[in-house]
PDB file of N, CA and C in Angstrom:
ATOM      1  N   UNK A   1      50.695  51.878 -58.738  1.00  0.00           N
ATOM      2  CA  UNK A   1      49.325  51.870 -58.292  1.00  0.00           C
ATOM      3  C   UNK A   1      48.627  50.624 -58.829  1.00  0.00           C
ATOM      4  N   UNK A   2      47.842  49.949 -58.031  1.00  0.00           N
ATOM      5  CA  UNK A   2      46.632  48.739 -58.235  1.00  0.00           C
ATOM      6  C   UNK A   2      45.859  48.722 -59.310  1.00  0.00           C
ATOM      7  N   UNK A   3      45.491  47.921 -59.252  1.00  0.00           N
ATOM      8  CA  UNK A   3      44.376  47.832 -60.619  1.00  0.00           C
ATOM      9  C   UNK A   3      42.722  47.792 -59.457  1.00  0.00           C
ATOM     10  N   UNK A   4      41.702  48.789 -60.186  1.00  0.00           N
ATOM     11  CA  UNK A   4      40.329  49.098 -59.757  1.00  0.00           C
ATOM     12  C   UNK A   4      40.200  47.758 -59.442  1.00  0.00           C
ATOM     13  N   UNK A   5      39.041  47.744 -58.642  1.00  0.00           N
ATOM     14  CA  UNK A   5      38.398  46.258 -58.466  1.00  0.00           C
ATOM     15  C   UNK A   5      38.140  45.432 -60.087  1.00  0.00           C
ATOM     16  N   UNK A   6      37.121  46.664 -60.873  1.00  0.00           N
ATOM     17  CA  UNK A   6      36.559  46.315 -61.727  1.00  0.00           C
ATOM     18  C   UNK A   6      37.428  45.784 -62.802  1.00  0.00           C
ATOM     19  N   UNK A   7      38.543  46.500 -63.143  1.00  0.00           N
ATOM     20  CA  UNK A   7      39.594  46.344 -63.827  1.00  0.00           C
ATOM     21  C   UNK A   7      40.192  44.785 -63.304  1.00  0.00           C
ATOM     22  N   UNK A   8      40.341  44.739 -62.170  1.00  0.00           N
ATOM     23  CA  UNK A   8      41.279  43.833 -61.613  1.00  0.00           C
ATOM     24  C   UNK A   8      40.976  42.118 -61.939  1.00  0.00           C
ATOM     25  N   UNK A   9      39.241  42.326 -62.223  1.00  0.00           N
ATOM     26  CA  UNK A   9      38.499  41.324 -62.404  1.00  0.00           C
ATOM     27  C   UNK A   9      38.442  41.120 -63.758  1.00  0.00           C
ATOM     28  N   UNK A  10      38.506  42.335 -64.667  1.00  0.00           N
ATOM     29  CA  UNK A  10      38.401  41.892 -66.204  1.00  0.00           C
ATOM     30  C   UNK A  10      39.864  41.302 -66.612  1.00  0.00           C
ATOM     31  N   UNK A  11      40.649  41.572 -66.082  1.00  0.00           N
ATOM     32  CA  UNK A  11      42.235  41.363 -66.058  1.00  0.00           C
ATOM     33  C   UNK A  11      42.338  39.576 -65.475  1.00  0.00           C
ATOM     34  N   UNK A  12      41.822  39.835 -64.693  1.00  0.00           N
ATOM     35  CA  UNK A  12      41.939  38.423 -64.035  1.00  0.00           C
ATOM     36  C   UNK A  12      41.214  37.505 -64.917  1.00  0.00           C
ATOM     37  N   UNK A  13      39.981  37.804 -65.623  1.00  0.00           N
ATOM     38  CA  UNK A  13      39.239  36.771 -66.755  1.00  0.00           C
ATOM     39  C   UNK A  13      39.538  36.380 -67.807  1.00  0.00           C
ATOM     40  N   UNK A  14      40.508  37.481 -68.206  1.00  0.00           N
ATOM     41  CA  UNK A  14      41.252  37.190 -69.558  1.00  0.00           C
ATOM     42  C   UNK A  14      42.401  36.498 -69.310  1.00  0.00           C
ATOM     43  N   UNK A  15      43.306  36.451 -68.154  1.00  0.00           N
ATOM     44  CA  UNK A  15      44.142  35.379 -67.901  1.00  0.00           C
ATOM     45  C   UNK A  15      43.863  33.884 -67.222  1.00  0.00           C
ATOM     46  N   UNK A  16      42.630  33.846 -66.555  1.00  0.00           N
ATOM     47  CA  UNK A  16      41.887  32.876 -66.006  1.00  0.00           C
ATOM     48  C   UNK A  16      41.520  31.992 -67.628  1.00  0.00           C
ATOM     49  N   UNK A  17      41.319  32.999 -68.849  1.00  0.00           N
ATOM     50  CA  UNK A  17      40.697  31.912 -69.909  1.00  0.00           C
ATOM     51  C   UNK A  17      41.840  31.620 -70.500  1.00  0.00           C
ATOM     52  N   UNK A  18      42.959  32.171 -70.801  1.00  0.00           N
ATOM     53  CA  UNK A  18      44.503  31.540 -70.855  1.00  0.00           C
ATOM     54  C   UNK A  18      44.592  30.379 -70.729  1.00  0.00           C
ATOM     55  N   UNK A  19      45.410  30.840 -69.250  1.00  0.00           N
ATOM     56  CA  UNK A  19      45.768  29.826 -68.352  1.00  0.00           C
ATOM     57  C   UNK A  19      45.108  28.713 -68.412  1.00  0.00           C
ATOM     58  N   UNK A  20      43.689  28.344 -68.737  1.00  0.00           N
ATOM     59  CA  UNK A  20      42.995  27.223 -68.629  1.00  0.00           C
ATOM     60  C   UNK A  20      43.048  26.731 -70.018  1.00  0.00           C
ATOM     61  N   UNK A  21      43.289  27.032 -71.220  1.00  0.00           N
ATOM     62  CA  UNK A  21      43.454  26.771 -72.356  1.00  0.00           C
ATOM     63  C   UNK A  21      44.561  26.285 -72.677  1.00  0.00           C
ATOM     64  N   UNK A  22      45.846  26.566 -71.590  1.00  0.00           N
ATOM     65  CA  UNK A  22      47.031  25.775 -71.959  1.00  0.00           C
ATOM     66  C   UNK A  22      47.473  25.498 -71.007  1.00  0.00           C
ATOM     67  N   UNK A  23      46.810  24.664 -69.890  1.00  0.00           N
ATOM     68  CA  UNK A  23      47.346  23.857 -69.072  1.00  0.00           C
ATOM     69  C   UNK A  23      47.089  22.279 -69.279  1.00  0.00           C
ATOM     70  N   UNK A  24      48.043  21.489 -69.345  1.00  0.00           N
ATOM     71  CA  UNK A  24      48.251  20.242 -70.027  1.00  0.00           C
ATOM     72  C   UNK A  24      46.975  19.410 -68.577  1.00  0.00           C
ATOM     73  N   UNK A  25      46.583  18.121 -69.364  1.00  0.00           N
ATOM     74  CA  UNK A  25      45.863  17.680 -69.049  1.00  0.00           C
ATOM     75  C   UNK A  25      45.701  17.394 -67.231  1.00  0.00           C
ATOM     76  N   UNK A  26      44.278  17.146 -66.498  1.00  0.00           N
ATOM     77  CA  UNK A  26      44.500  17.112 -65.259  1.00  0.00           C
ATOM     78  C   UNK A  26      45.439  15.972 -64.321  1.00  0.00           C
ATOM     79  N   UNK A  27      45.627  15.146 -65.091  1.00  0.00           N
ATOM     80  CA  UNK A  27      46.444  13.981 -64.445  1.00  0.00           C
ATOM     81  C   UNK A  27      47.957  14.516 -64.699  1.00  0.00           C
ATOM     82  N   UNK A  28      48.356  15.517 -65.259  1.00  0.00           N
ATOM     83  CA  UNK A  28      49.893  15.586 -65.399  1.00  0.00           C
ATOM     84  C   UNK A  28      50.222  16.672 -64.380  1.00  0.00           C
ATOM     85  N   UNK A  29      48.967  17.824 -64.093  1.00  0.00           N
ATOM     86  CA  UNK A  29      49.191  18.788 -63.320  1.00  0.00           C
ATOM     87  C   UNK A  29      49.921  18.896 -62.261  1.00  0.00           C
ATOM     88  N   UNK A  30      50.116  17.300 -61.395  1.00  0.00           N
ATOM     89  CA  UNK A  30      50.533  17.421 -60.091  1.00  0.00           C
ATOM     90  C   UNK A  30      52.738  17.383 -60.557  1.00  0.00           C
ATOM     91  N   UNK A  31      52.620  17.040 -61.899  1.00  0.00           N
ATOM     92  CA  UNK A  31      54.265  17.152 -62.566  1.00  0.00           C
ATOM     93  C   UNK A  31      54.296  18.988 -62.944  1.00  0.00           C
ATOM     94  N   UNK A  32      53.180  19.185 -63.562  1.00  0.00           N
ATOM     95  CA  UNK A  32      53.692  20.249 -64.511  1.00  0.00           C
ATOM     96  C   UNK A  32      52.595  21.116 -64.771  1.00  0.00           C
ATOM     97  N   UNK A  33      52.636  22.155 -64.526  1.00  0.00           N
ATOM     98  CA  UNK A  33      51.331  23.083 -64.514  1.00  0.00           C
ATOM     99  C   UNK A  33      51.984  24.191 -65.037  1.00  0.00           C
ATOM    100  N   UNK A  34      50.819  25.656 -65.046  1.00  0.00           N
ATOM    101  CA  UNK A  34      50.936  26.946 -65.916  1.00  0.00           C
ATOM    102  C   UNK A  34      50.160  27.695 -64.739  1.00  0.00           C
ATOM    103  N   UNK A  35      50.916  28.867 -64.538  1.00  0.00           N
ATOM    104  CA  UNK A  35      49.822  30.122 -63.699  1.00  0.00           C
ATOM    105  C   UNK A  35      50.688  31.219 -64.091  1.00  0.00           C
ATOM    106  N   UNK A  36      49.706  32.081 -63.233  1.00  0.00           N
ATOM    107  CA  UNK A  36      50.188  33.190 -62.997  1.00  0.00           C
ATOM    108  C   UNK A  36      50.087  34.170 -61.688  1.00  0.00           C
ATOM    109  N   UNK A  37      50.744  35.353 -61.368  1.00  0.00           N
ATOM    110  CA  UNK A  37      50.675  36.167 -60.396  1.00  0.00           C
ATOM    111  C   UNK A  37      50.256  37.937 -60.825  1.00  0.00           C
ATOM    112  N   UNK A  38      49.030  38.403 -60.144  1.00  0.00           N
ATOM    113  CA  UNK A  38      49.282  39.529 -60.547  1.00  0.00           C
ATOM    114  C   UNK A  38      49.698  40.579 -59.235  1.00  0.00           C
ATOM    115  N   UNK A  39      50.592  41.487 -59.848  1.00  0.00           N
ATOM    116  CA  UNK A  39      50.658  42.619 -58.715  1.00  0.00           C
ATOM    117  C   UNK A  39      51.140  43.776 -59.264  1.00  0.00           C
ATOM    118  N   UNK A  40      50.712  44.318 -58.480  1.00  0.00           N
ATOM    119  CA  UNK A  40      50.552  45.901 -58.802  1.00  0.00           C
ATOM    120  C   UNK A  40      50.515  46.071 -60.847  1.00  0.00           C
ATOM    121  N   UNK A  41      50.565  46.930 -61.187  1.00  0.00           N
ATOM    122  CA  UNK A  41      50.454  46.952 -62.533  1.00  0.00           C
ATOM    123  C   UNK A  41      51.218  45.698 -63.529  1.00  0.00           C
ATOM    124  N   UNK A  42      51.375  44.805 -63.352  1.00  0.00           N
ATOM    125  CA  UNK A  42      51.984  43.344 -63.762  1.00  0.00           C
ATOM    126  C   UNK A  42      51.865  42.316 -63.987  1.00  0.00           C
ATOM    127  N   UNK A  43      51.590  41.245 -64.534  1.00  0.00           N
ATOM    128  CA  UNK A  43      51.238  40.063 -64.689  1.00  0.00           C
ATOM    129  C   UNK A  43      52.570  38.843 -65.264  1.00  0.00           C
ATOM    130  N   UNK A  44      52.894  37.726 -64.037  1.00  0.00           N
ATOM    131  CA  UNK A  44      53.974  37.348 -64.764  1.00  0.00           C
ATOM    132  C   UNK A  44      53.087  35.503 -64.629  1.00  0.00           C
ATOM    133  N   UNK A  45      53.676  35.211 -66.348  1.00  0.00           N
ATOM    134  CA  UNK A  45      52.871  33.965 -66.481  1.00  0.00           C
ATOM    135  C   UNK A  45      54.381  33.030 -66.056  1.00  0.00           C
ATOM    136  N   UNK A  46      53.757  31.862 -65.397  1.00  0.00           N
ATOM    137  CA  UNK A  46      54.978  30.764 -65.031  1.00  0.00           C
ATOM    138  C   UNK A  46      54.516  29.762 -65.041  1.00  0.00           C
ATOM    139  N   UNK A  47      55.654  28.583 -65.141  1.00  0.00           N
ATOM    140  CA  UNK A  47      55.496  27.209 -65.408  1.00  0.00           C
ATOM    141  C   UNK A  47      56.237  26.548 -64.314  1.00  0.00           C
ATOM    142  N   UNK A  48      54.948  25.645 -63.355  1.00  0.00           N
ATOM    143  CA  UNK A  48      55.360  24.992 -62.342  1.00  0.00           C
ATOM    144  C   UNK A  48      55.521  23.542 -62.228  1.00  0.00           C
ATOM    145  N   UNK A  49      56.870  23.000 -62.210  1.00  0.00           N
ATOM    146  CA  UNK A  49      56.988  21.660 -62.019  1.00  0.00           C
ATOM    147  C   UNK A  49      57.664  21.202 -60.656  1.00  0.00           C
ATOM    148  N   UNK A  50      57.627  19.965 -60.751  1.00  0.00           N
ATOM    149  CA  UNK A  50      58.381  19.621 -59.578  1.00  0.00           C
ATOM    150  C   UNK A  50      60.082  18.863 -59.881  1.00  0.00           C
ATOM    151  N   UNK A  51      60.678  19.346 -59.094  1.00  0.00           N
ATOM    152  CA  UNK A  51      61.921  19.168 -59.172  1.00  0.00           C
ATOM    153  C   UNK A  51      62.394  17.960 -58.766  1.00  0.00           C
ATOM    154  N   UNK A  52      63.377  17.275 -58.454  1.00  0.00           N
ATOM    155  CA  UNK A  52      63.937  16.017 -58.595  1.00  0.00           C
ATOM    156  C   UNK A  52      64.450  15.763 -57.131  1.00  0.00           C
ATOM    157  N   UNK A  53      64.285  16.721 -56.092  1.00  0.00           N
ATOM    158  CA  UNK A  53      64.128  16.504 -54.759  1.00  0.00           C
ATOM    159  C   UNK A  53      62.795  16.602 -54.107  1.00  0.00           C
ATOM    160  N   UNK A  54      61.827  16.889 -55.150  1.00  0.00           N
ATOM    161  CA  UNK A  54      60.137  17.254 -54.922  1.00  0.00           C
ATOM    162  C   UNK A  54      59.330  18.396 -54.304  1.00  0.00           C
ATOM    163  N   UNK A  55      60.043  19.737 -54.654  1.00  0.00           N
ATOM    164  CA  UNK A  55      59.746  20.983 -54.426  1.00  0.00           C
ATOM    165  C   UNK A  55      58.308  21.252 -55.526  1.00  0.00           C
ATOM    166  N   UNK A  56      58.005  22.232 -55.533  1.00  0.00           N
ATOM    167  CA  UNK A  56      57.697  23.205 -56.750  1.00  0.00           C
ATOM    168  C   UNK A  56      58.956  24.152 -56.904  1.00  0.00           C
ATOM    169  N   UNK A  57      59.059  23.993 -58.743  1.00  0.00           N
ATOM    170  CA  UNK A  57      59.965  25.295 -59.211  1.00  0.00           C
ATOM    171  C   UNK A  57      59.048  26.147 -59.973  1.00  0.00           C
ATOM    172  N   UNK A  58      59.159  27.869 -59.721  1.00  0.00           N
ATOM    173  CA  UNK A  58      58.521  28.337 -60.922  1.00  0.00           C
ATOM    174  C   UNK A  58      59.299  28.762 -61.673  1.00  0.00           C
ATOM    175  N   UNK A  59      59.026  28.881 -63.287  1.00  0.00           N
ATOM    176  CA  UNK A  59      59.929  29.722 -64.134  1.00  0.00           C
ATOM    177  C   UNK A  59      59.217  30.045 -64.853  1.00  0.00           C
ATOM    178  N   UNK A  60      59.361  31.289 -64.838  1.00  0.00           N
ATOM    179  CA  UNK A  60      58.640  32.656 -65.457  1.00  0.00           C
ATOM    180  C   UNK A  60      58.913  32.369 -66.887  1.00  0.00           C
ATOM    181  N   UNK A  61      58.023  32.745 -67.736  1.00  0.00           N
ATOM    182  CA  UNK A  61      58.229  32.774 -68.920  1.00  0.00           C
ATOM    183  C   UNK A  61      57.581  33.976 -69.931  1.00  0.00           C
ATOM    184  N   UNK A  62      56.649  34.839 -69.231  1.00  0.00           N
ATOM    185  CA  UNK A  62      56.243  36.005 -69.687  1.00  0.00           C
ATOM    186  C   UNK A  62      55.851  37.184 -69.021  1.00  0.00           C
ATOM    187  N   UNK A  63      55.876  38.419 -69.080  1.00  0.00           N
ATOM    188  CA  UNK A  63      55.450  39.695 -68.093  1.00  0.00           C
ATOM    189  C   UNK A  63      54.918  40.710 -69.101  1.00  0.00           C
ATOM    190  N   UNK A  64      53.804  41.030 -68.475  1.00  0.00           N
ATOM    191  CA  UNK A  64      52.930  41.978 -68.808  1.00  0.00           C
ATOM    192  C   UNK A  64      52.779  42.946 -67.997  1.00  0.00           C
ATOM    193  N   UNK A  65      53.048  44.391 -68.103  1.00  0.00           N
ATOM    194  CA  UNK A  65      53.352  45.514 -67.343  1.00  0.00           C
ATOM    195  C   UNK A  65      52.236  46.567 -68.038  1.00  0.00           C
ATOM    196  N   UNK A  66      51.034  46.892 -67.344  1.00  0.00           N
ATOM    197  CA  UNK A  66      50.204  48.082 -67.701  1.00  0.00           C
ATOM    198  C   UNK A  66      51.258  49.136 -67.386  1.00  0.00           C
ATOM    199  N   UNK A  67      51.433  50.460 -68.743  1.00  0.00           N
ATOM    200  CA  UNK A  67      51.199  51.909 -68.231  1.00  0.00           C
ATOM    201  C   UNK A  67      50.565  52.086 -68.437  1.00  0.00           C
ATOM    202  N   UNK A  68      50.090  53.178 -66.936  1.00  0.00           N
ATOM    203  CA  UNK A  68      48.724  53.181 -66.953  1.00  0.00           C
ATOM    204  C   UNK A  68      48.804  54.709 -67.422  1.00  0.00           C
ATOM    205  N   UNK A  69      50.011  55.475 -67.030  1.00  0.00           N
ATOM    206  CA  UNK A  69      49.217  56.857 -68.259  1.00  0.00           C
ATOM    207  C   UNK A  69      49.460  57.023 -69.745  1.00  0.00           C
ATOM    208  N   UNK A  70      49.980  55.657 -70.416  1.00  0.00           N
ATOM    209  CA  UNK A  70      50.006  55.735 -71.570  1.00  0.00           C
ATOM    210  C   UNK A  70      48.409  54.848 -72.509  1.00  0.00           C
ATOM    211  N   UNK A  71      48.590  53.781 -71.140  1.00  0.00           N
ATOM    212  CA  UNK A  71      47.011  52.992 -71.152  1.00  0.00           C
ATOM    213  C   UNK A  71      47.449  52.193 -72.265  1.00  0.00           C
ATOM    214  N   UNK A  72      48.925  51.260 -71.864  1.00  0.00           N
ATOM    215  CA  UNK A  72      49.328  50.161 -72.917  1.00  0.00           C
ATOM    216  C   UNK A  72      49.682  49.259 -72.323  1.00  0.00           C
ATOM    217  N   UNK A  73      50.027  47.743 -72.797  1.00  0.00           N
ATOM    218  CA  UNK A  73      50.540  46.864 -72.159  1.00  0.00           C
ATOM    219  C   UNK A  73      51.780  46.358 -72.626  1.00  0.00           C
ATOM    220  N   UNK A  74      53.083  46.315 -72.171  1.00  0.00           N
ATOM    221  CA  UNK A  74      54.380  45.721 -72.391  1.00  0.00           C
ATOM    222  C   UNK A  74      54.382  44.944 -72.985  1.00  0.00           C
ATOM    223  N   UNK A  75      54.855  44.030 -73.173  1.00  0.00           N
ATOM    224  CA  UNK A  75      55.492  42.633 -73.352  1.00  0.00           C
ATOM    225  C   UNK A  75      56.397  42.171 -73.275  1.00  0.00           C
ATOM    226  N   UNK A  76      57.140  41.591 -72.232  1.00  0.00           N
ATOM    227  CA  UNK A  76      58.708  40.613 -72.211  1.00  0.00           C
ATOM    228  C   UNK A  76      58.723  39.548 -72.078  1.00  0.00           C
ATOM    229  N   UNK A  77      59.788  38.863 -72.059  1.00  0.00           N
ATOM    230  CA  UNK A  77      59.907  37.528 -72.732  1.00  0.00           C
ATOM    231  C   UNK A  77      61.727  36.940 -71.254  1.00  0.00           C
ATOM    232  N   UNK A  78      61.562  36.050 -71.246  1.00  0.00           N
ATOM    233  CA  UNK A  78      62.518  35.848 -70.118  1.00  0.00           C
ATOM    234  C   UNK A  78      63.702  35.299 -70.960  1.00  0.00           C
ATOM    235  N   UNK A  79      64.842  35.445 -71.553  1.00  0.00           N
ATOM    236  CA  UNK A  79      65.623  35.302 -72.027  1.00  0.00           C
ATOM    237  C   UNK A  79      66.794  33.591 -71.150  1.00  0.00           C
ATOM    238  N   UNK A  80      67.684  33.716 -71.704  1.00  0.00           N
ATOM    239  CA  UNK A  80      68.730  32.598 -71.233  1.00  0.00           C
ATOM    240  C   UNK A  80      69.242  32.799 -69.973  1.00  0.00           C
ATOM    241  N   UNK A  81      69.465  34.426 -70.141  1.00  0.00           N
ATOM    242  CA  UNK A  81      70.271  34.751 -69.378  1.00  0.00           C
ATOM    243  C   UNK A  81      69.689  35.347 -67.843  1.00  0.00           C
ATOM    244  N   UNK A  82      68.239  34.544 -68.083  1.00  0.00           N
ATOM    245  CA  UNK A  82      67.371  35.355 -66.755  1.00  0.00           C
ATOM    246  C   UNK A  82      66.813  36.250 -66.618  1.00  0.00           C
ATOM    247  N   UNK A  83      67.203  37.243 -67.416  1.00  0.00           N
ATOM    248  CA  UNK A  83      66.642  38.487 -67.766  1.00  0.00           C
ATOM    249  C   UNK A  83      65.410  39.104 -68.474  1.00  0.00           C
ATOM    250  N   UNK A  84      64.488  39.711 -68.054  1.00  0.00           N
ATOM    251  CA  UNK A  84      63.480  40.187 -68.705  1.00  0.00           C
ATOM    252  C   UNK A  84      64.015  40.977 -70.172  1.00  0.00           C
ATOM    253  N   UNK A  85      63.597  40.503 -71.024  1.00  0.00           N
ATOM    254  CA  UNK A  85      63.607  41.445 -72.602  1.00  0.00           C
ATOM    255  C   UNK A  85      62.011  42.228 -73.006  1.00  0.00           C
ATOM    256  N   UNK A  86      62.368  43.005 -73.532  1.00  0.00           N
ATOM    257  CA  UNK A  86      61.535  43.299 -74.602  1.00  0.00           C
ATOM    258  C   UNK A  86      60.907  42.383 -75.866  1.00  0.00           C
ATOM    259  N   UNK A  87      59.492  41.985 -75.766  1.00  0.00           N
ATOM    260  CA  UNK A  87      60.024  41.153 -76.962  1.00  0.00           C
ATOM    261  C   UNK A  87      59.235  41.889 -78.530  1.00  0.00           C
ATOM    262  N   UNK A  88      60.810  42.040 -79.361  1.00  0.00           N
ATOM    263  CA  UNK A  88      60.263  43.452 -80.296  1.00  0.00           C
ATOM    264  C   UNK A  88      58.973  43.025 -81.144  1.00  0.00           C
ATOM    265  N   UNK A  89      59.163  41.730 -81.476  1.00  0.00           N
ATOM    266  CA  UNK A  89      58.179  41.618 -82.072  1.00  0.00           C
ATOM    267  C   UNK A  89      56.774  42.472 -82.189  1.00  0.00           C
ATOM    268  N   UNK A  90      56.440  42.372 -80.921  1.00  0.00           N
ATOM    269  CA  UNK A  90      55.167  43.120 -80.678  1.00  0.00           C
ATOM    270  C   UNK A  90      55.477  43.618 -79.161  1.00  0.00           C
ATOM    271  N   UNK A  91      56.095  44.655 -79.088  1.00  0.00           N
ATOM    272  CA  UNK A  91      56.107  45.290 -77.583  1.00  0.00           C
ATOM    273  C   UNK A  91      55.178  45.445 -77.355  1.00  0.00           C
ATOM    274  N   UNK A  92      54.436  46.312 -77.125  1.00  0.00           N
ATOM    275  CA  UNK A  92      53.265  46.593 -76.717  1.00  0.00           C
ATOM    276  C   UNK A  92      51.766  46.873 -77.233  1.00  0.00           C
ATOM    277  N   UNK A  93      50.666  46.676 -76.888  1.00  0.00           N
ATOM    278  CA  UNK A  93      49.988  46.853 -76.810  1.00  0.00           C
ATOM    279  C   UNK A  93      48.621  47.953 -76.603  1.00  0.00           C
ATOM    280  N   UNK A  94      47.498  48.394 -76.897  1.00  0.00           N
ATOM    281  CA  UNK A  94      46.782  48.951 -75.731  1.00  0.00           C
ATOM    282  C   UNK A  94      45.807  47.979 -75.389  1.00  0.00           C
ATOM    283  N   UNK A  95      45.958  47.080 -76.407  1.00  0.00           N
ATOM    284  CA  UNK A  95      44.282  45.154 -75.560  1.00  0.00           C
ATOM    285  C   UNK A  95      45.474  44.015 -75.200  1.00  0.00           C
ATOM    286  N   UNK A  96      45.173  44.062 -73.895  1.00  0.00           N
ATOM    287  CA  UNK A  96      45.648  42.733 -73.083  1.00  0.00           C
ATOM    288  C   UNK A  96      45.567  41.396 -73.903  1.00  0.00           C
ATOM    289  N   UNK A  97      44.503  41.440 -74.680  1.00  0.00           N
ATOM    290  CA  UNK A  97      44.031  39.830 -75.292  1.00  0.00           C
ATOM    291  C   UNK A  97      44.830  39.906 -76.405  1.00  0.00           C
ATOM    292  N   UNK A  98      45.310  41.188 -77.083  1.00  0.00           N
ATOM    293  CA  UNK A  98      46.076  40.443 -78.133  1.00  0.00           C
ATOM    294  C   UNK A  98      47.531  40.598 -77.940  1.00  0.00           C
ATOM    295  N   UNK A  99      48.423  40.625 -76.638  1.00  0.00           N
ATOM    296  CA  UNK A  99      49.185  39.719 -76.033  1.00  0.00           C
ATOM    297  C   UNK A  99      49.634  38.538 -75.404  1.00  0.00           C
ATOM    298  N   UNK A 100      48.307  38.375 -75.442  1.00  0.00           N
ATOM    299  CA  UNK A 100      47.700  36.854 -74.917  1.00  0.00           C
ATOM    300  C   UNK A 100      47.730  36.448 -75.781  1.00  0.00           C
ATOM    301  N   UNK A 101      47.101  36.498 -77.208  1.00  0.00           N
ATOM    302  CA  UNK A 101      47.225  35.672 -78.404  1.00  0.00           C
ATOM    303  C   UNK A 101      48.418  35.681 -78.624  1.00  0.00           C
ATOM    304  N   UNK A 102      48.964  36.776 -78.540  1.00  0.00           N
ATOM    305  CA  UNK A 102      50.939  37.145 -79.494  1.00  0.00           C
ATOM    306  C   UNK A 102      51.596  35.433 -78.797  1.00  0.00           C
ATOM    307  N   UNK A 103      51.935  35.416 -77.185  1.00  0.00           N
ATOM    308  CA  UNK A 103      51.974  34.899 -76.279  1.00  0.00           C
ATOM    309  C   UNK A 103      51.754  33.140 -76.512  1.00  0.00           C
ATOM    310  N   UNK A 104      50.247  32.930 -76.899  1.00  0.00           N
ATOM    311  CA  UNK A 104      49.936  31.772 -77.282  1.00  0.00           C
ATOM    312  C   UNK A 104      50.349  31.201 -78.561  1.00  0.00           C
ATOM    313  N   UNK A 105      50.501  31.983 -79.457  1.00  0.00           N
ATOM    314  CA  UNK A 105      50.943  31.813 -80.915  1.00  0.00           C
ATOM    315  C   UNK A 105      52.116  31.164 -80.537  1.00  0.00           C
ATOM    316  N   UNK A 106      53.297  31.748 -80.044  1.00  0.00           N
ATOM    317  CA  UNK A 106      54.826  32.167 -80.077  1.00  0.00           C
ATOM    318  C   UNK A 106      55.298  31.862 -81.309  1.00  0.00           C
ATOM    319  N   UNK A 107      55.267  32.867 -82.369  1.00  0.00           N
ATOM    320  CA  UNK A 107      55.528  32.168 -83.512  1.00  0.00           C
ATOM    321  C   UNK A 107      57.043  32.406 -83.485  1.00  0.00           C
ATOM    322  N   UNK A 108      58.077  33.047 -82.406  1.00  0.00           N
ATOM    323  CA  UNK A 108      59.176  33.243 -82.351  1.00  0.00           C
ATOM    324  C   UNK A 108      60.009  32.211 -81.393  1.00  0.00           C
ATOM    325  N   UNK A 109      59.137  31.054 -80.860  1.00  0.00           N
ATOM    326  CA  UNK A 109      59.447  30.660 -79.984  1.00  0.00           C
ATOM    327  C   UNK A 109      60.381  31.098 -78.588  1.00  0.00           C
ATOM    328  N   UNK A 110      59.991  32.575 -78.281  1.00  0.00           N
ATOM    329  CA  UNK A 110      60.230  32.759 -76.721  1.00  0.00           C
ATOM    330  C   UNK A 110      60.032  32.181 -75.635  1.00  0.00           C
ATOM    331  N   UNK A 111      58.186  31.978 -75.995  1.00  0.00           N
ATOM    332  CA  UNK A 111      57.770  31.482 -74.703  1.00  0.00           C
ATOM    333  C   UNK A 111      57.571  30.255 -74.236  1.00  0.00           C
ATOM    334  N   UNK A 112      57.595  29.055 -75.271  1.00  0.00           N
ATOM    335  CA  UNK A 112      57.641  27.772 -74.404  1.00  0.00           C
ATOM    336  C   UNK A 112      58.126  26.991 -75.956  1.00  0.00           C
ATOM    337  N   UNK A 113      59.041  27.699 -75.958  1.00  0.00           N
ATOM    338  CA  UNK A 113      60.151  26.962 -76.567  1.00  0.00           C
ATOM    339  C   UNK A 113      59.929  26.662 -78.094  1.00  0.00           C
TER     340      UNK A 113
END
C-alpha cells in the first residue's frame, strides 16, 4: 500500500533535503549525480553517471522499506554481489531522518565507499 498524500510529501522533504546536500557541485552533474525513486512503501537512493558509450547508468546504493504495521523503517545496503543486505549496523528504524543521517555518516563505508 502507498504512502497518504500527506505522508508522501513529508517523505519526499526529508529526501529532497538529502539528496540536495550530497549532490556534487552543478557543473559535474551532467557526469555524475545522486537521486532517488519512491514507490509503494520504498525508497531506493542511486547514483547516476554516464557511461563510456553516453547512456545514464543507475546504481543503487541504498533502500528504505516502511512497515507500515510495525511503523519502522529498514535499512539495506547493496552489497558486491548485487544484492540487497541488511545493514546490521542499524537495521531499522521508527524516524526516517535518522537513516538518513546513519546513510550520510557511512561510518562503515557501505554506501559510497
Amino acid at each position: 500500500m502507498a504512502f497518504n498524500e500527506l505522508d508522501r510529501k513529508r517523505i519526499e522533504k526529508q529526501i529532497d533535503d538529502f539528496v540536495e546536500a550530497r549532490r556534487p557541485p552543478a557543473e559535474m552533474r551532467a557526469q555524475i549525480d545522486i537521486g532517488y525513486r519512491l514507490e509503494d512503501q520504498a525508497i531506493e537512493l542511486f547514483e547516476s553517471r554516464r557511461s563510456m558509450r553516453g547512456y545514464r547508468v543507475e546504481e543503487e546504493f541504498a533502500r528504505l522499506v516502511h512497515v507500515k504495521s510495525r511503523d519502522v523503517w529498514k535499512l539495506y545496503w547493496k552489497r558486491a554481489d548485487l544484492k540487497w543486505h541488511r545493514y546490521t549496523p542499524l537495521p531499522e528504524s521508527s524516524r526516517l531522518d535518522v537513516l538518513l543521517h546513519e546513510i550520510d555518516d557511512d561510518p562503515n563505508a557501505c554506501f559510497f565507499g
